[in-house]
N, C-alpha and C. Protein backbone atom coordinates (compact mmCIF):
# COMPACT_ATOMS: atom_id res chain seq x y z
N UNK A 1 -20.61 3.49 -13.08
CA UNK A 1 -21.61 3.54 -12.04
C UNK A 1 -21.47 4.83 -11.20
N UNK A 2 -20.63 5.24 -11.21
CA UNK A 2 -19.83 6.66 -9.70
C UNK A 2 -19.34 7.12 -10.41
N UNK A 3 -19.94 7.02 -12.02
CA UNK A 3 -19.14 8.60 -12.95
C UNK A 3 -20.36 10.30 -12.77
N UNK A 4 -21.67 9.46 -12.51
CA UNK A 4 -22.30 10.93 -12.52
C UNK A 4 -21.93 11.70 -10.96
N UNK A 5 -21.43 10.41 -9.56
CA UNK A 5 -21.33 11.05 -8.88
C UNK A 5 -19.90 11.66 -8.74
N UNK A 6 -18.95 10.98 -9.19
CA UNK A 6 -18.05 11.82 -9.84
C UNK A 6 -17.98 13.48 -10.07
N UNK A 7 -18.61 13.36 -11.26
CA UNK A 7 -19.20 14.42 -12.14
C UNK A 7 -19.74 16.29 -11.11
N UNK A 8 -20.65 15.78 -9.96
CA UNK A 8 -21.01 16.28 -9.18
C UNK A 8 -20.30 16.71 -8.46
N UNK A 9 -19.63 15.71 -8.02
CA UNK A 9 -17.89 16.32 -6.78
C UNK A 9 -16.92 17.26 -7.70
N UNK A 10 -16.84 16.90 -8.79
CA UNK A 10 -15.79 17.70 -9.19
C UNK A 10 -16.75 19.14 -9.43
N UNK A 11 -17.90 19.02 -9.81
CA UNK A 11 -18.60 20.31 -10.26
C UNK A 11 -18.51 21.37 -8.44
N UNK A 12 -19.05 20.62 -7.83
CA UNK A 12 -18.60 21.50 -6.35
C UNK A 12 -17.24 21.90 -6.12
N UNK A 13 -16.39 21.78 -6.65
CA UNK A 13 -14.49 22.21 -6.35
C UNK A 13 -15.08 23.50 -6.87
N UNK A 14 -16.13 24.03 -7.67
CA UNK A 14 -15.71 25.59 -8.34
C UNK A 14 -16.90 26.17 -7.87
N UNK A 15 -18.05 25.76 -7.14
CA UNK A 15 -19.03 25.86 -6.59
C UNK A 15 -18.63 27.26 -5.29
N UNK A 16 -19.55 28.58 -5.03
CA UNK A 16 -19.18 29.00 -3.85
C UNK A 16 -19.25 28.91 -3.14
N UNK A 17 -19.32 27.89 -2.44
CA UNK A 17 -19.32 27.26 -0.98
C UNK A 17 -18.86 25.93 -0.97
N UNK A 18 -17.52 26.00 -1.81
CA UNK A 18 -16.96 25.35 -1.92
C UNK A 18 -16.43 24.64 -0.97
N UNK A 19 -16.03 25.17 0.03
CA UNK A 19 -14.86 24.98 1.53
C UNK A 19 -16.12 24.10 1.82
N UNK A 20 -17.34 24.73 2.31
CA UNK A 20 -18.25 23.65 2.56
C UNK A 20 -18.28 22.54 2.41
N UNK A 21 -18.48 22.17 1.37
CA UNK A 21 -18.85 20.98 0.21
C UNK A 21 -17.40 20.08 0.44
N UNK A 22 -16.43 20.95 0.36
CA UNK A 22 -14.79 19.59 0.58
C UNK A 22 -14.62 19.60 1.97
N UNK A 23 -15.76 19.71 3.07
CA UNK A 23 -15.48 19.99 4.32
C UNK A 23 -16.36 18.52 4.68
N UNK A 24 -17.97 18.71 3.71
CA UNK A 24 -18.45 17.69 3.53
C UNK A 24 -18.01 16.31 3.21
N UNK A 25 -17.25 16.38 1.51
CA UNK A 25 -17.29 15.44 1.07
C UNK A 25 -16.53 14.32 2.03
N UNK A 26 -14.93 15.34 2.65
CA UNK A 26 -14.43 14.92 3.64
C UNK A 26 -14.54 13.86 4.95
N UNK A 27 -16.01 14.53 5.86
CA UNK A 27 -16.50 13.74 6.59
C UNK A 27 -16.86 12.60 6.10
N UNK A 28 -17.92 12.61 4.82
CA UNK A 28 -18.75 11.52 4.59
C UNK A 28 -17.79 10.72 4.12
N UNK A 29 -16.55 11.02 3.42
CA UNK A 29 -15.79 10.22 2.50
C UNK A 29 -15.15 8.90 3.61
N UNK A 30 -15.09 9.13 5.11
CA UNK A 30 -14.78 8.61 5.99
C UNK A 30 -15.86 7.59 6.58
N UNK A 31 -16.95 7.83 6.30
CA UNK A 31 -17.97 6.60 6.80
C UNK A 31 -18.44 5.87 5.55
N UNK A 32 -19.12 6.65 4.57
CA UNK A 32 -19.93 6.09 3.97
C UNK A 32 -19.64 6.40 2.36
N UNK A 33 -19.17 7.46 1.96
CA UNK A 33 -18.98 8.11 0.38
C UNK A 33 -17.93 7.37 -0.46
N UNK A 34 -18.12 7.05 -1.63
CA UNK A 34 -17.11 6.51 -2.17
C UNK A 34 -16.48 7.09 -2.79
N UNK A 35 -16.34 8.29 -3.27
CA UNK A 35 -15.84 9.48 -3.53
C UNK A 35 -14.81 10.55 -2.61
N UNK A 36 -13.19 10.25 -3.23
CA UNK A 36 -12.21 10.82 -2.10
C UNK A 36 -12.30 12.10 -2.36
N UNK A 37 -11.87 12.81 -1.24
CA UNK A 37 -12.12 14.46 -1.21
C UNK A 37 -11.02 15.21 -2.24
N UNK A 38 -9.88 14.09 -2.67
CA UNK A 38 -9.23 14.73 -3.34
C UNK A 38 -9.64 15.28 -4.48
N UNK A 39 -10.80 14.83 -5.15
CA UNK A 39 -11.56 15.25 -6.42
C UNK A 39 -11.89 16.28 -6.46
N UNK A 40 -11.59 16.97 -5.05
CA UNK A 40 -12.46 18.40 -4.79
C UNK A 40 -10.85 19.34 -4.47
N UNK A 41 -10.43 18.21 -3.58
CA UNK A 41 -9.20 19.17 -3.10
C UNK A 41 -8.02 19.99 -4.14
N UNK A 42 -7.98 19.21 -5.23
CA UNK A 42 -6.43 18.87 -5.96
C UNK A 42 -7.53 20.47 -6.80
N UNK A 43 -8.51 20.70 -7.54
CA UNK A 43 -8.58 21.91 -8.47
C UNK A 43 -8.78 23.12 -7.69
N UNK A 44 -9.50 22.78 -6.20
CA UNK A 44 -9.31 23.83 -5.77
C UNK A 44 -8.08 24.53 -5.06
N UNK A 45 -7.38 23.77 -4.75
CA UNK A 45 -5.59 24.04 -4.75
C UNK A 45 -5.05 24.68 -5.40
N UNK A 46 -5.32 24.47 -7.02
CA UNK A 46 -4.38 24.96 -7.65
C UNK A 46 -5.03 25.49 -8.67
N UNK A 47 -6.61 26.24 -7.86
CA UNK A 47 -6.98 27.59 -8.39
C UNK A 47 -7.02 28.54 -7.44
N UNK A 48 -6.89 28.02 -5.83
CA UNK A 48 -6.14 29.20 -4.72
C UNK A 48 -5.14 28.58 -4.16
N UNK A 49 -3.64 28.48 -4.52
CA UNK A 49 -2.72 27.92 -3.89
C UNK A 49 -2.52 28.41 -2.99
N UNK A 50 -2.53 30.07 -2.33
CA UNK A 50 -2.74 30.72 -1.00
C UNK A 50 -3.41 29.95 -0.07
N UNK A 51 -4.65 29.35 0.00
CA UNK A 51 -5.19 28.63 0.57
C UNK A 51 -5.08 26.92 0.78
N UNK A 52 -3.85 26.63 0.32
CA UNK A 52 -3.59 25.29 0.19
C UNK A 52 -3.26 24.42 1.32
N UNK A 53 -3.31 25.25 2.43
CA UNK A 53 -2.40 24.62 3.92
C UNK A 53 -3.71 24.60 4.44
N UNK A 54 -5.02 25.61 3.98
CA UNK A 54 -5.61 25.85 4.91
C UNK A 54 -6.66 24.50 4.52
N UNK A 55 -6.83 24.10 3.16
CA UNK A 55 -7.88 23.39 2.76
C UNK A 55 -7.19 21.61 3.27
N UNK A 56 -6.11 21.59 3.17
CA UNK A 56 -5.73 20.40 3.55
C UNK A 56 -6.03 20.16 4.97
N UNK A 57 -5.86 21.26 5.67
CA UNK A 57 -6.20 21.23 7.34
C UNK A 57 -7.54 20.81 7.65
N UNK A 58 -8.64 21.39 6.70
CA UNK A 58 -9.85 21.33 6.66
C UNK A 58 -10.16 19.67 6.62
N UNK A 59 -9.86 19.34 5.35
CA UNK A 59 -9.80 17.92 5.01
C UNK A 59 -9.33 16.71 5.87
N UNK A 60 -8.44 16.86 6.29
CA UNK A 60 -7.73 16.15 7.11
C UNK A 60 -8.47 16.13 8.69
N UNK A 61 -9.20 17.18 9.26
CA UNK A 61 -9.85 17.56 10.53
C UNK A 61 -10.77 16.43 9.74
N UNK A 62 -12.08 17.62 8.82
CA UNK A 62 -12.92 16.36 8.84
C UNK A 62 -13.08 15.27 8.80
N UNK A 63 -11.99 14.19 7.94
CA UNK A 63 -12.07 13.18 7.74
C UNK A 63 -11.54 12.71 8.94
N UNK A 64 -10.95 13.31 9.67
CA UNK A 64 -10.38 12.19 11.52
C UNK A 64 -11.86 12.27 11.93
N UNK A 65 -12.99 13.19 12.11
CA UNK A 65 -14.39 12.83 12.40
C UNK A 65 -14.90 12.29 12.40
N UNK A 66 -14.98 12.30 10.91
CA UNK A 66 -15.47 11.07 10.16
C UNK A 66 -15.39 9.70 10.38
């Protein structure tokens, strides 16, 4: 049932506006999304591990919003 939306989350991890989109999925994943941000977080990690403190920070902000 939540494989095409699946499908979609993971396609945004390589998307350029990416930070966006796991900034998104983040918030919503906290009210209403059934889809955890990790689907987004975990490839884009460890295709910029430089940025790995910064995307978790991201994630973690939005989803206390949320």
């Amino acid at each position: 049932m939540f494989q095409k939306l699946y499908d979609k989350t993971l396609c945004w991890s390589r998307h350029q506006h990416a930070t966006r989109y796991l900034g998104f999925v983040s918030f919503a994943d906290s009210s209403f999304f059934p889809i955890t941000p990790l689907v987004m977080l975990v490839p884009m990690v460890l295709a910029q591990p430089d940025k790995a403190f910064r995307l978790a920070l991201l994630t973690t902000v939005m989803s206390a919003l949320g």
